[in-house]
C-alpha atoms as a PDB file:
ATOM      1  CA  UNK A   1     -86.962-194.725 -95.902  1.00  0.00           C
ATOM      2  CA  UNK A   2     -84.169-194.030 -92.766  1.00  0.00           C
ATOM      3  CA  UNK A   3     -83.475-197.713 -90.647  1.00  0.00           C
ATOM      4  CA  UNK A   4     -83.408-197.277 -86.833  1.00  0.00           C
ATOM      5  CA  UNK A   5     -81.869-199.616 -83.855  1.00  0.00           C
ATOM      6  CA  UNK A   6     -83.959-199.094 -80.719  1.00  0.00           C
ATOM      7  CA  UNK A   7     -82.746-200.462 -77.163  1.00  0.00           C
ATOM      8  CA  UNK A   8     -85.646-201.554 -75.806  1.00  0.00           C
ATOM      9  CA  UNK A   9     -84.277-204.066 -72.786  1.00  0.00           C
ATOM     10  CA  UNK A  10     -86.760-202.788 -69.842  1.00  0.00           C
ATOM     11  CA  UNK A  11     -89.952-201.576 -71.760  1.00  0.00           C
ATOM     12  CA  UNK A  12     -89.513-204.170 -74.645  1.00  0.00           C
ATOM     13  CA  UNK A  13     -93.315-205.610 -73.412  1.00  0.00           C
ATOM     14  CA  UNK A  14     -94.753-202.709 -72.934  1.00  0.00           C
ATOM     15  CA  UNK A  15     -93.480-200.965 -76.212  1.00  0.00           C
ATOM     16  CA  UNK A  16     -93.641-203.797 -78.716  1.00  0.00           C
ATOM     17  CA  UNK A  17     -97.146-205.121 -77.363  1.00  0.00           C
ATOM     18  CA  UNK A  18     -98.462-201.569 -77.770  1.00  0.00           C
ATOM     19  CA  UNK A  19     -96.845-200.530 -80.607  1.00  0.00           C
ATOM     20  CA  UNK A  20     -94.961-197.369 -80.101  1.00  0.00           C
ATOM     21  CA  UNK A  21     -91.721-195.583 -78.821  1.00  0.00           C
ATOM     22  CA  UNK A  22     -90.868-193.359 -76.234  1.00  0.00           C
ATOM     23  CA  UNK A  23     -88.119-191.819 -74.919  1.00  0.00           C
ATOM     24  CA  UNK A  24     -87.545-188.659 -72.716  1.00  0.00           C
ATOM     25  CA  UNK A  25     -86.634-185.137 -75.030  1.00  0.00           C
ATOM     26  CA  UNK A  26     -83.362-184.953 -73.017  1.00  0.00           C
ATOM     27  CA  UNK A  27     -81.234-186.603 -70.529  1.00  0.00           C
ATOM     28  CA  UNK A  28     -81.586-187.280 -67.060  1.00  0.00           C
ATOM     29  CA  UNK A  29     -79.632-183.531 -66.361  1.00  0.00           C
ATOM     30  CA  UNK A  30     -81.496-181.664 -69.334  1.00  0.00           C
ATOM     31  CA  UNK A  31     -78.405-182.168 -71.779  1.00  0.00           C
ATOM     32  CA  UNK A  32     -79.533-182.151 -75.515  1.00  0.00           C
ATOM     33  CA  UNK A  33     -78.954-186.171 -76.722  1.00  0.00           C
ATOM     34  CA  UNK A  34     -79.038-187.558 -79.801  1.00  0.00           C
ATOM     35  CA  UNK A  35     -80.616-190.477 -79.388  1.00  0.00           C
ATOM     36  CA  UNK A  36     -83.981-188.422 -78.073  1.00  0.00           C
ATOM     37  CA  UNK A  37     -83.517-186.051 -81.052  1.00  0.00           C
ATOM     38  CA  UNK A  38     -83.795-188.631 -83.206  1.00  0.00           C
ATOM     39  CA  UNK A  39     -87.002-189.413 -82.182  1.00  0.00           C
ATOM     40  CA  UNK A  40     -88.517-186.400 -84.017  1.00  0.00           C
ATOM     41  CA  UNK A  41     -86.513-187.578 -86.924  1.00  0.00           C
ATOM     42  CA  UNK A  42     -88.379-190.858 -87.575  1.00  0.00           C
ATOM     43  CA  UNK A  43     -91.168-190.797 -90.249  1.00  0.00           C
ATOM     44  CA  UNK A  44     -93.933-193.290 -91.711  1.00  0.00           C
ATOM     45  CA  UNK A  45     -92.283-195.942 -92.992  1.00  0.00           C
ATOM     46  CA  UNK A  46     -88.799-196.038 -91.475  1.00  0.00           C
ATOM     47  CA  UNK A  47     -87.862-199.718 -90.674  1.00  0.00           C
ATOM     48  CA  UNK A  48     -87.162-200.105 -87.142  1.00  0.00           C
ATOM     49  CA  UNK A  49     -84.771-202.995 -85.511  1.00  0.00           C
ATOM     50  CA  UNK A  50     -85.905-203.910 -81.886  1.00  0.00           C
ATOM     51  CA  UNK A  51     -82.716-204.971 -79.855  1.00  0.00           C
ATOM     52  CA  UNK A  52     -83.356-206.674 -76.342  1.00  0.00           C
ATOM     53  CA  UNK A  53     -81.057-209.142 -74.002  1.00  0.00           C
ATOM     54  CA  UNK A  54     -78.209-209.555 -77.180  1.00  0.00           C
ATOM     55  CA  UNK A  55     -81.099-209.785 -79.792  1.00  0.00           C
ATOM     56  CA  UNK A  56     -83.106-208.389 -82.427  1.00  0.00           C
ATOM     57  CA  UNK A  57     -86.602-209.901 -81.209  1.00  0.00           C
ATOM     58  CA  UNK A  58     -88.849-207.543 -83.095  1.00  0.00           C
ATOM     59  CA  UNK A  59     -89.106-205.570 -86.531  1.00  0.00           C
ATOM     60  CA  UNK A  60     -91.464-202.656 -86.390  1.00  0.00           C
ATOM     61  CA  UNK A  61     -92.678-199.874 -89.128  1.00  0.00           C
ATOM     62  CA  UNK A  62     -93.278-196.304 -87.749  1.00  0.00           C
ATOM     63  CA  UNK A  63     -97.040-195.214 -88.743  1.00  0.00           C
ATOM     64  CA  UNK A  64     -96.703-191.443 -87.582  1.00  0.00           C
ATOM     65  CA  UNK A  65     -95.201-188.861 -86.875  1.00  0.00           C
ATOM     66  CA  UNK A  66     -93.413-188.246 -83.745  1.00  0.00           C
ATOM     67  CA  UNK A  67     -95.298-186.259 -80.820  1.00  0.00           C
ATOM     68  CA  UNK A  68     -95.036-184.877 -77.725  1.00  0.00           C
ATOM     69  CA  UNK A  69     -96.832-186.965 -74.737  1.00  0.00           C
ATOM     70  CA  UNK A  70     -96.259-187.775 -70.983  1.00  0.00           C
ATOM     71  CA  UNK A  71     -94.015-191.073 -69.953  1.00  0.00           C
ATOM     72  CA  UNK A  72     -96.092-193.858 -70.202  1.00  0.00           C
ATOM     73  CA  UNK A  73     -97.925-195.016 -67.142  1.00  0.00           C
ATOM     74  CA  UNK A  74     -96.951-198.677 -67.419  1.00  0.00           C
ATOM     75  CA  UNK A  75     -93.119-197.100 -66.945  1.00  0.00           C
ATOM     76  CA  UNK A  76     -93.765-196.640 -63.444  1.00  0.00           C
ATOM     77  CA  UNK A  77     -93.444-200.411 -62.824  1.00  0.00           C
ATOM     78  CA  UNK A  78     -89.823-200.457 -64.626  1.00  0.00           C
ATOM     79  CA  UNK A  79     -86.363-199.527 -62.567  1.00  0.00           C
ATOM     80  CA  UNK A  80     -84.887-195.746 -63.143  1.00  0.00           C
ATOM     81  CA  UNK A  81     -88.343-194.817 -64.429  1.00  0.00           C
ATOM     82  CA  UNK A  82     -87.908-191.182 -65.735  1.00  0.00           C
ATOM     83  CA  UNK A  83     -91.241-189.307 -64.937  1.00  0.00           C
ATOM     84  CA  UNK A  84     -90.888-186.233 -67.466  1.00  0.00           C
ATOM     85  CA  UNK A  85     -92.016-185.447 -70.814  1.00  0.00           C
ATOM     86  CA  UNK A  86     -91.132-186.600 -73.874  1.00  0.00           C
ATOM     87  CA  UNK A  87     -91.533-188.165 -77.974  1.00  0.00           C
ATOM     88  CA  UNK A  88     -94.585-190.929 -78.168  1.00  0.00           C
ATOM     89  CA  UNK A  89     -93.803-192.495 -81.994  1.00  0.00           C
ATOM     90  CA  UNK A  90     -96.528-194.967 -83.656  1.00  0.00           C
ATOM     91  CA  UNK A  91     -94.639-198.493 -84.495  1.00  0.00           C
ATOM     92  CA  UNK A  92     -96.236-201.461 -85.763  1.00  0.00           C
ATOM     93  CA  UNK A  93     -94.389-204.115 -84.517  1.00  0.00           C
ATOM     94  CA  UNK A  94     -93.839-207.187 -85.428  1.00  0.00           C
ATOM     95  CA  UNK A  95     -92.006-209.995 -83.007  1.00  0.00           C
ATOM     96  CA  UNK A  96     -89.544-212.080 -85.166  1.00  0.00           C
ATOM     97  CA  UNK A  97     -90.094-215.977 -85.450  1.00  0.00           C
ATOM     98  CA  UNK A  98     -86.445-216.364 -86.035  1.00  0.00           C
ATOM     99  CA  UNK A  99     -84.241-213.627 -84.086  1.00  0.00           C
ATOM    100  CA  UNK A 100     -80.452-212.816 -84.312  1.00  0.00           C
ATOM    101  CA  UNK A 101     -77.648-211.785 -82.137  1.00  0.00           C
ATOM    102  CA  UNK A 102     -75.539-209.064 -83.945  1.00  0.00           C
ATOM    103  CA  UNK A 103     -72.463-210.156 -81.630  1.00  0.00           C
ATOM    104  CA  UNK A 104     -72.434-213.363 -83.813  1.00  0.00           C
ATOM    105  CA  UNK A 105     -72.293-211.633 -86.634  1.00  0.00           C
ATOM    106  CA  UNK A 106     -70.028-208.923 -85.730  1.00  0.00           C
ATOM    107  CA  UNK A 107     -67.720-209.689 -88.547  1.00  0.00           C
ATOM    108  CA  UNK A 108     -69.922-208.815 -91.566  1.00  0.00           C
ATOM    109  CA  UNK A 109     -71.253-206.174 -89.043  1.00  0.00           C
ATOM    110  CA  UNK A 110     -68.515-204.457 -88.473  1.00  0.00           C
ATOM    111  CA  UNK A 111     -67.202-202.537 -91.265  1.00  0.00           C
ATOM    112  CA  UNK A 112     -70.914-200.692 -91.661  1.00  0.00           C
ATOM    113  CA  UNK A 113     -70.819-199.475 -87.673  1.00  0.00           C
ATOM    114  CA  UNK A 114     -71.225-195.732 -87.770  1.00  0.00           C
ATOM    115  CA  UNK A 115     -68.249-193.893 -86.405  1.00  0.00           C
ATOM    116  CA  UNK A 116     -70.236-191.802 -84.021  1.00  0.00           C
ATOM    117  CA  UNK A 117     -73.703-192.766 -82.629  1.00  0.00           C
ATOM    118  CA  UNK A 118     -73.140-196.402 -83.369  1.00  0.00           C
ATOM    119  CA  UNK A 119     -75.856-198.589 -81.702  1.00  0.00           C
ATOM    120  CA  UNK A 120     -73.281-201.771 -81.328  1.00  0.00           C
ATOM    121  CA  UNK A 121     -69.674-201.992 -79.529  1.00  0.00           C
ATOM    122  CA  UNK A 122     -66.940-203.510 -81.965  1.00  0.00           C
ATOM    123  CA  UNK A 123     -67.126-206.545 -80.213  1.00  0.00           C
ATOM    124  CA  UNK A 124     -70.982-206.792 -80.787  1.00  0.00           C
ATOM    125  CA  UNK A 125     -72.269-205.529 -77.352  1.00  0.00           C
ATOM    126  CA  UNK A 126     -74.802-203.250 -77.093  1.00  0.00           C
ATOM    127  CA  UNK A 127     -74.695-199.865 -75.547  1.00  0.00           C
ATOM    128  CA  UNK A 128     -77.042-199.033 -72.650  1.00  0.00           C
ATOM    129  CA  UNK A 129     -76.591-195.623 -73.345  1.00  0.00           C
ATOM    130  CA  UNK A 130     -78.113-196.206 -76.347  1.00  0.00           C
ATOM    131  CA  UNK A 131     -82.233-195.543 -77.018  1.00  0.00           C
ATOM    132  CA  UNK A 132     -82.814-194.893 -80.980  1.00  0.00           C
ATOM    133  CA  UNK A 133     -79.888-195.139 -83.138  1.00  0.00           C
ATOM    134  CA  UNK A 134     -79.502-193.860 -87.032  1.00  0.00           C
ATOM    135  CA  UNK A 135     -79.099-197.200 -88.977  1.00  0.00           C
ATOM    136  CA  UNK A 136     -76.771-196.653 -92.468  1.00  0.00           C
ATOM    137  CA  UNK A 137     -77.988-198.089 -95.502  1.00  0.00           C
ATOM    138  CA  UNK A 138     -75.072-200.833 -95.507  1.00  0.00           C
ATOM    139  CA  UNK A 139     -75.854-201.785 -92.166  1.00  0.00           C
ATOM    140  CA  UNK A 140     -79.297-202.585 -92.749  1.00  0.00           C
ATOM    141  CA  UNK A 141     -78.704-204.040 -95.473  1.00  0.00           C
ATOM    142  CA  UNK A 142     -76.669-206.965 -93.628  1.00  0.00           C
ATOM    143  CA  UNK A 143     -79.139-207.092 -90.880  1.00  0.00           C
ATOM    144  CA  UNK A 144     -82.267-207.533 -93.797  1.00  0.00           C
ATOM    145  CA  UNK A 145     -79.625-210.083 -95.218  1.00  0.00           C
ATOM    146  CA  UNK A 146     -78.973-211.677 -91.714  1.00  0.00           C
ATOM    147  CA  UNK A 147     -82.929-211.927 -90.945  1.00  0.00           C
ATOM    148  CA  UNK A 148     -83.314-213.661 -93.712  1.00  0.00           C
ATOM    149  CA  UNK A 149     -86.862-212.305 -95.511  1.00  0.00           C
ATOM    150  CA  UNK A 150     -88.376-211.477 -92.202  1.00  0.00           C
ATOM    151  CA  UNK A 151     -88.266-208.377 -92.656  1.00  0.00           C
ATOM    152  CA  UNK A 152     -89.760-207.570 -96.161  1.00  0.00           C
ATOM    153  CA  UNK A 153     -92.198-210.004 -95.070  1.00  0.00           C
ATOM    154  CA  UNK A 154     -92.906-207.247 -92.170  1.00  0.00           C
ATOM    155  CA  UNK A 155     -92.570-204.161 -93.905  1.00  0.00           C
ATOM    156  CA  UNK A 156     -95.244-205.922 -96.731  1.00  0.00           C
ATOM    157  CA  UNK A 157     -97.670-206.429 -94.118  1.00  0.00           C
ATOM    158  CA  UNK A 158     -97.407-202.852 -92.610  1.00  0.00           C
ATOM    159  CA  UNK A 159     -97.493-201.278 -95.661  1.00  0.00           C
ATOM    160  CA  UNK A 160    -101.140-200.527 -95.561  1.00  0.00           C
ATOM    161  CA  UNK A 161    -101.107-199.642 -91.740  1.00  0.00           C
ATOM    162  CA  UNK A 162     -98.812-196.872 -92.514  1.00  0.00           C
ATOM    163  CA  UNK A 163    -100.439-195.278 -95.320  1.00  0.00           C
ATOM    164  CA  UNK A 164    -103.906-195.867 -93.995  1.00  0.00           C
ATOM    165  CA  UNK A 165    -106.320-193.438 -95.310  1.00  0.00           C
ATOM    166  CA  UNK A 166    -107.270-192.749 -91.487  1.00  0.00           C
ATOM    167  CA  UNK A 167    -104.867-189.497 -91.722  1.00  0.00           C
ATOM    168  CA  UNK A 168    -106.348-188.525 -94.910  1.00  0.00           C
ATOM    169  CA  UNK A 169    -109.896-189.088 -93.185  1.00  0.00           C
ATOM    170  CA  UNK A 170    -109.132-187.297 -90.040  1.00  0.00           C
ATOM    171  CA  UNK A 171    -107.716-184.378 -92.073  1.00  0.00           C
ATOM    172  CA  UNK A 172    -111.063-184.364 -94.120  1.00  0.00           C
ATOM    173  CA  UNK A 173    -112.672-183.880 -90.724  1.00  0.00           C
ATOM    174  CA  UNK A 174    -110.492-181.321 -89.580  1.00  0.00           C
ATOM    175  CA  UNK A 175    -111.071-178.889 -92.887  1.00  0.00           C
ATOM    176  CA  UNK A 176    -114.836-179.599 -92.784  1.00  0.00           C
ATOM    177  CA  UNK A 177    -114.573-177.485 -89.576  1.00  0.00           C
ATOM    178  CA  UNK A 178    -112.756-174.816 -90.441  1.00  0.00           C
ATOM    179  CA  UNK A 179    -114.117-171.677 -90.597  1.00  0.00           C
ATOM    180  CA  UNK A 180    -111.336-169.594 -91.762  1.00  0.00           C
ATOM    181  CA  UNK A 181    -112.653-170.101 -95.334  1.00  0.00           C
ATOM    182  CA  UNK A 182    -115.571-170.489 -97.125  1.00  0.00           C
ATOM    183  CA  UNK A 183    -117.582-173.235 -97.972  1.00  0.00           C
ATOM    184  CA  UNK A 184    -116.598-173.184-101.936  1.00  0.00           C
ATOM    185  CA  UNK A 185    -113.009-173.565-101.115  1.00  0.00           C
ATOM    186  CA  UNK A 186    -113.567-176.151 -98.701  1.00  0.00           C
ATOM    187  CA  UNK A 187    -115.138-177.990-101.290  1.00  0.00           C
ATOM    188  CA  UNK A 188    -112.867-177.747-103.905  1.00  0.00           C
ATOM    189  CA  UNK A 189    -109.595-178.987-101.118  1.00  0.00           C
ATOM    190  CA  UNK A 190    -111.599-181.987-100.783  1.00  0.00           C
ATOM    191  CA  UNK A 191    -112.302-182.774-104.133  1.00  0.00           C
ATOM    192  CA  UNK A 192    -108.697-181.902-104.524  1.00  0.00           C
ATOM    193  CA  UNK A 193    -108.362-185.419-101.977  1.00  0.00           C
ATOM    194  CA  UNK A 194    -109.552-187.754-104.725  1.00  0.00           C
ATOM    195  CA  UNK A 195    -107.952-186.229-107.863  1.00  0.00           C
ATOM    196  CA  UNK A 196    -110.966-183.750-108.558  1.00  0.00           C
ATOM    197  CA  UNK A 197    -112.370-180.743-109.231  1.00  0.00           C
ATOM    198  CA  UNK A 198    -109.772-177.538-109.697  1.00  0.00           C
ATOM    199  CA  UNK A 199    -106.897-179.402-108.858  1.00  0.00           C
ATOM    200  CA  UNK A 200    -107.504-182.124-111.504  1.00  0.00           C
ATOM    201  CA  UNK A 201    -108.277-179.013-113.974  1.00  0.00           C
ATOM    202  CA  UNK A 202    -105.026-177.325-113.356  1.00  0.00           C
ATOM    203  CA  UNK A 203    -102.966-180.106-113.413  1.00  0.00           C
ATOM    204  CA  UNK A 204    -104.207-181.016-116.841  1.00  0.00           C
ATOM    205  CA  UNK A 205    -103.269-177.667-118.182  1.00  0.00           C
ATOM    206  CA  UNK A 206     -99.334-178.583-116.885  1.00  0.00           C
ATOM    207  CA  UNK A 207     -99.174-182.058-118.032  1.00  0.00           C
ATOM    208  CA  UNK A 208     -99.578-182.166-121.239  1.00  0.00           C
ATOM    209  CA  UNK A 209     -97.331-185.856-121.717  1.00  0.00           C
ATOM    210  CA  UNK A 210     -99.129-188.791-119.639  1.00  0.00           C
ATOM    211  CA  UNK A 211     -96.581-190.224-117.698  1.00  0.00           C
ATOM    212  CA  UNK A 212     -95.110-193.973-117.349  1.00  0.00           C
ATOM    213  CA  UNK A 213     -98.256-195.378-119.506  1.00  0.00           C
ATOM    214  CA  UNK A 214     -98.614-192.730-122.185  1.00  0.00           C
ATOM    215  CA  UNK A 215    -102.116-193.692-122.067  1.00  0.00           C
ATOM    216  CA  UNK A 216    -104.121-190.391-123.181  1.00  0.00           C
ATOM    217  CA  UNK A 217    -107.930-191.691-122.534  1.00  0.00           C
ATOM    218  CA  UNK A 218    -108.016-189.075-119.691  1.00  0.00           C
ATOM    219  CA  UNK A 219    -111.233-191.090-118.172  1.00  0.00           C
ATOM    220  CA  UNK A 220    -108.955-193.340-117.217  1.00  0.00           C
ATOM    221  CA  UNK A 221    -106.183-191.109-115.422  1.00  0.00           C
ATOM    222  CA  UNK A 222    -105.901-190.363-111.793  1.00  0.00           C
ATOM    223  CA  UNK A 223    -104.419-186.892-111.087  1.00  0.00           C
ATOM    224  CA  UNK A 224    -102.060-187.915-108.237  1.00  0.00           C
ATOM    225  CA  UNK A 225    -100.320-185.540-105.493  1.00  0.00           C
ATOM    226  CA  UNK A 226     -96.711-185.554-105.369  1.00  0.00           C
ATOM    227  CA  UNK A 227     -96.405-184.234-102.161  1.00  0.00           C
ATOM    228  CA  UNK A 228     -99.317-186.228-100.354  1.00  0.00           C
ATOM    229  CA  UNK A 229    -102.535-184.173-100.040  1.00  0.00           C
ATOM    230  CA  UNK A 230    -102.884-184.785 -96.306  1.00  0.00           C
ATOM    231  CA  UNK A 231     -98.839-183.049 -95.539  1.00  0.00           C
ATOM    232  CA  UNK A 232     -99.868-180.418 -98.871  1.00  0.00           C
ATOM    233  CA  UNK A 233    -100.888-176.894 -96.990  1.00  0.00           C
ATOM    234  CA  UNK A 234    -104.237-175.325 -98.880  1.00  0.00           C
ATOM    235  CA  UNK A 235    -102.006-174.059-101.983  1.00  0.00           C
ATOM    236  CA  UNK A 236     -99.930-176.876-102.369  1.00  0.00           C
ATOM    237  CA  UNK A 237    -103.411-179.464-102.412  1.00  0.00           C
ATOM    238  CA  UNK A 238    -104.636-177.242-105.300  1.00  0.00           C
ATOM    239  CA  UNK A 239    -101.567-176.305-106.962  1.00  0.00           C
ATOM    240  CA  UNK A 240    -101.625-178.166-110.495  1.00  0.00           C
ATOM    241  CA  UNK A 241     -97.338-178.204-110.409  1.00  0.00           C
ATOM    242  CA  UNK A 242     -97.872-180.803-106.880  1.00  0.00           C
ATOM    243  CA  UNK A 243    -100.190-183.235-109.214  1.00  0.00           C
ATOM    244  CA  UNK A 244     -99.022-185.732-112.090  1.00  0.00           C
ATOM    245  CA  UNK A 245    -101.618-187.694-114.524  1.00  0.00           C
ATOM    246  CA  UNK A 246    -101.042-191.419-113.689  1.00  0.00           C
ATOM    247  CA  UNK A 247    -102.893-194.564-114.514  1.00  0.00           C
ATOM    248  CA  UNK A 248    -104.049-196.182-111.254  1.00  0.00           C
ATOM    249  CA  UNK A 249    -102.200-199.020-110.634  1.00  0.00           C
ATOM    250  CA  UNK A 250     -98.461-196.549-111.610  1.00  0.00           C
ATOM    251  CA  UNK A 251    -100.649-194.060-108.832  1.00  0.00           C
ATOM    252  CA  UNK A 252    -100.189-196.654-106.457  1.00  0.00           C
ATOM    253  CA  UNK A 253     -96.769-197.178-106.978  1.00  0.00           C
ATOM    254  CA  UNK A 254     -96.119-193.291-106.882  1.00  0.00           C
ATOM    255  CA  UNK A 255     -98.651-193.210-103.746  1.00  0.00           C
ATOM    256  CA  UNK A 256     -96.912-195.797-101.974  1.00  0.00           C
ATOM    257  CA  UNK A 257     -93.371-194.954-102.335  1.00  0.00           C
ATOM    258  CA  UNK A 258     -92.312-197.600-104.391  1.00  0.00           C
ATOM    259  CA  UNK A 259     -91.358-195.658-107.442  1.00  0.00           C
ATOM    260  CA  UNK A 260     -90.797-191.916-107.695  1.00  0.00           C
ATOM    261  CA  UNK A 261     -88.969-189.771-110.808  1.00  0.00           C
ATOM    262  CA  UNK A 262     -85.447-188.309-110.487  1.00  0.00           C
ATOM    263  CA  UNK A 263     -85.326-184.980-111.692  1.00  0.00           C
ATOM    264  CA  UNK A 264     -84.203-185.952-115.497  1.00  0.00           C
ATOM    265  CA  UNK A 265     -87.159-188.108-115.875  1.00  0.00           C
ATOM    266  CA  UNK A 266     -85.984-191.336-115.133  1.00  0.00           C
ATOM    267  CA  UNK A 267     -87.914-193.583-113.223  1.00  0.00           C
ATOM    268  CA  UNK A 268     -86.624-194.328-109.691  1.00  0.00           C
ATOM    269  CA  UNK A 269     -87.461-198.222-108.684  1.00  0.00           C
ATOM    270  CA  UNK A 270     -87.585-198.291-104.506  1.00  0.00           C
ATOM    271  CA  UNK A 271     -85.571-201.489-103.263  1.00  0.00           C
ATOM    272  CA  UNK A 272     -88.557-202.479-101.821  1.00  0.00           C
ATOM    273  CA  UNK A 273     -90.027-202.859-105.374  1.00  0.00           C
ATOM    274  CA  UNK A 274     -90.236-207.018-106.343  1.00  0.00           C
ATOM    275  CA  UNK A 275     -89.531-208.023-110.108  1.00  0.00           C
ATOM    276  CA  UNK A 276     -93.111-209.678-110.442  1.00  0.00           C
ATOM    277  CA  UNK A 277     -94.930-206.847-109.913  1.00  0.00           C
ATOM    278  CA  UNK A 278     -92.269-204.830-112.479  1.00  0.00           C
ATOM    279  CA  UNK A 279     -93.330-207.670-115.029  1.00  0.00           C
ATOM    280  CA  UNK A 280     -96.996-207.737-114.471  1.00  0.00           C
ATOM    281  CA  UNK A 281     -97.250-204.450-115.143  1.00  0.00           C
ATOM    282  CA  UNK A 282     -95.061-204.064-117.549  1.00  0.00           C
ATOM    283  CA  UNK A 283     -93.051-201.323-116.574  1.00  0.00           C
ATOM    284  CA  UNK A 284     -89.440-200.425-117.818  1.00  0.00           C
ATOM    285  CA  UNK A 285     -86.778-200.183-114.961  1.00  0.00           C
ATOM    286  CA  UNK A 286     -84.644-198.198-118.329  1.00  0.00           C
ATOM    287  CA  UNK A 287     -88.073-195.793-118.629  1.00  0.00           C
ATOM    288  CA  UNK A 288     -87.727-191.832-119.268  1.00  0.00           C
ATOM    289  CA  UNK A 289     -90.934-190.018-118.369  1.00  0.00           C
ATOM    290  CA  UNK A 290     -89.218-186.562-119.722  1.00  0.00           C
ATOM    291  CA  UNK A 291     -88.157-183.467-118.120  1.00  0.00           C
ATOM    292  CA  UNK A 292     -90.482-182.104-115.258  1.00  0.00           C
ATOM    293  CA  UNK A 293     -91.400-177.970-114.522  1.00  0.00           C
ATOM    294  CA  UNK A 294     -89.242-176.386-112.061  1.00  0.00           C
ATOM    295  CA  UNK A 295     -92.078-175.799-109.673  1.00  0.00           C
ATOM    296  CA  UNK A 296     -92.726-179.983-110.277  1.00  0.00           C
ATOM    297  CA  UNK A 297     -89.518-180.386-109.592  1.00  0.00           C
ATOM    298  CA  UNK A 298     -89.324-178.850-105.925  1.00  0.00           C
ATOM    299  CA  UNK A 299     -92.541-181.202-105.009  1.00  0.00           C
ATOM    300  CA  UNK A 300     -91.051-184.368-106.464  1.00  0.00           C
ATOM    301  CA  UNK A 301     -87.891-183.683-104.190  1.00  0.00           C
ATOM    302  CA  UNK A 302     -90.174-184.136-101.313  1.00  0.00           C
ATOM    303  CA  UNK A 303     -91.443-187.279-102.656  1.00  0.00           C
ATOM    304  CA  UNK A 304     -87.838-188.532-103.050  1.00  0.00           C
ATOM    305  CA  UNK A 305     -86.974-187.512 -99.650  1.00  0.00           C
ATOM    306  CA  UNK A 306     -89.939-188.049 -97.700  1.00  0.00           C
ATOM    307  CA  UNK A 307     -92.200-191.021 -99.675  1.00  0.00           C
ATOM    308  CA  UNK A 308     -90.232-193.218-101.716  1.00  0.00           C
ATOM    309  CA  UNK A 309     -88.951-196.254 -99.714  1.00  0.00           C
END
């Protein structure tokens, strides 16, 4: 999960009510800038601040992936509209009940300011120069602090907006069309969707420990993908080294981004993760799952880059 600080003072209605970013690819002269690029950076999940007129009003959660798309026609109505093309990102906003103005909390702010590309002045002002801003992890930390539970609160409720099976679904529909291969291998990619068929075969053959649970009743087993099935290419959604054996409710987890496996075996707990659910289910934050293949190993680095929270 990345953090992001969006200025948002003259579209703040438009983008917060309809639940997306944009921002031209370049600058008014065509110069390559930063805070555009990092528009393509953003994934599902990132946490997104919302700064307008001093203060954070809104917390959103991006739901997609960036993509190209024409300036918004409700711009037109806003001064210095800028009338080219440019990045359209998904955000599920939420508008905060209780908002905060950094400049009055410059001092614990301060030290965790990025040297370059910083969102906030030292004295707490914002920068109009500013659109989307990188967000260090001891940075948002103080703001999450700051906004006292709002924000967990926010990123909880989104959770299931942003991995909402819709992508899987519209991917489904996508590979029923196809007609680059035939019909038996489309079959078995969309078996491979729900844990079955040849993919479920081959990772069995690799994983011969179950993982987390150690439960061996295989009936009761999901064979998860590491690297999700709807970003997996055709190889990677039947390739048994992208799958691990999990019981469902540890799938979740895994699914979810709220645990993932470092690269010894031990398990990875996402901050997001709350003690209750750790001692419901009984899992161990100490647990060893054992060493992983090599080839396992590449996919669970995407999951640790690109899943876990």
């Amino acid at each position: 999960m990345q953090y992001w600080w969006v200025n948002q003072n003259q579209t703040y209605e438009f983008e917060v009510s309809g639940n997306y970013m944009w921002s031209p690819k370049t600058s008014a002269n065509e110069a390559r800038n930063q805070f555009c690029d990092n528009m393509a950076e953003t994934k599902p999940g990132d946490v997104v601040f919302s700064f307008k007129s001093t203060l954070i009003k809104a917390v959103g959660v991006v739901t997609g992936q960036a993509e190209t798309a024409a300036e918004p026609t409700e711009f037109s109505t806003v001064e210095n509209p800028w009338g080219k093309e440019g990045w359209h990102v998904p955000v599920a906003f939420t508008e905060l009940k209780n908002p905060i103005r950094p400049k009055d909390h410059i001092t614990e702010l301060l030290p965790t300011l990025p040297e370059k590309y910083s969102p906030l002045q030292a004295n707490g002002s914002g920068l109009q120069s500013v659109y989307l801003a990188n967000v260090p992890a001891d940075m948002a930390t103080v703001l999450i602090t700051l906004l006292s539970g709002q924000v967990e609160a926010i990123v909880d409720g989104a959770d299931q907006r942003v991995y909402d099976e819709a992508d899987d679904d519209n991917a489904e529909a996508k590979l029923t069309d196809r007609k680059d291969i035939p019909e038996t291998e489309k079959l078995q990619l969309q078996k491979s969707r729900r844990g079955q068929g040849l993919f479920r075969t081959r990772v069995q053959l690799i994983e011969k420990m179950r993982r987390v649970t150690g439960l061996s009743d295989k009936r009761h087993l999901r064979a998860s993908h590491i690297k999700p099935w709807v970003r997996s290419n055709d190889h990677e959604k039947l390739d048994g080294n992208n799958g691990l054996l999990l019981s469902p409710h540890i799938d979740h987890l895994f699914d979810r981004g709220y645990i993932s496996f470092a690269s010894d075996g031990s398990l990875m707990l996402s901050a997001w993760m709350k003690s209750d659910v750790l001692l419901a289910w009984g899992l161990d934050p100490h647990l060893n799952v054992g060493a992983f293949g090599a080839e396992q190993e590449l996919y669970l680095q995407y999951h640790r880059t690109d899943v876990f929270k």
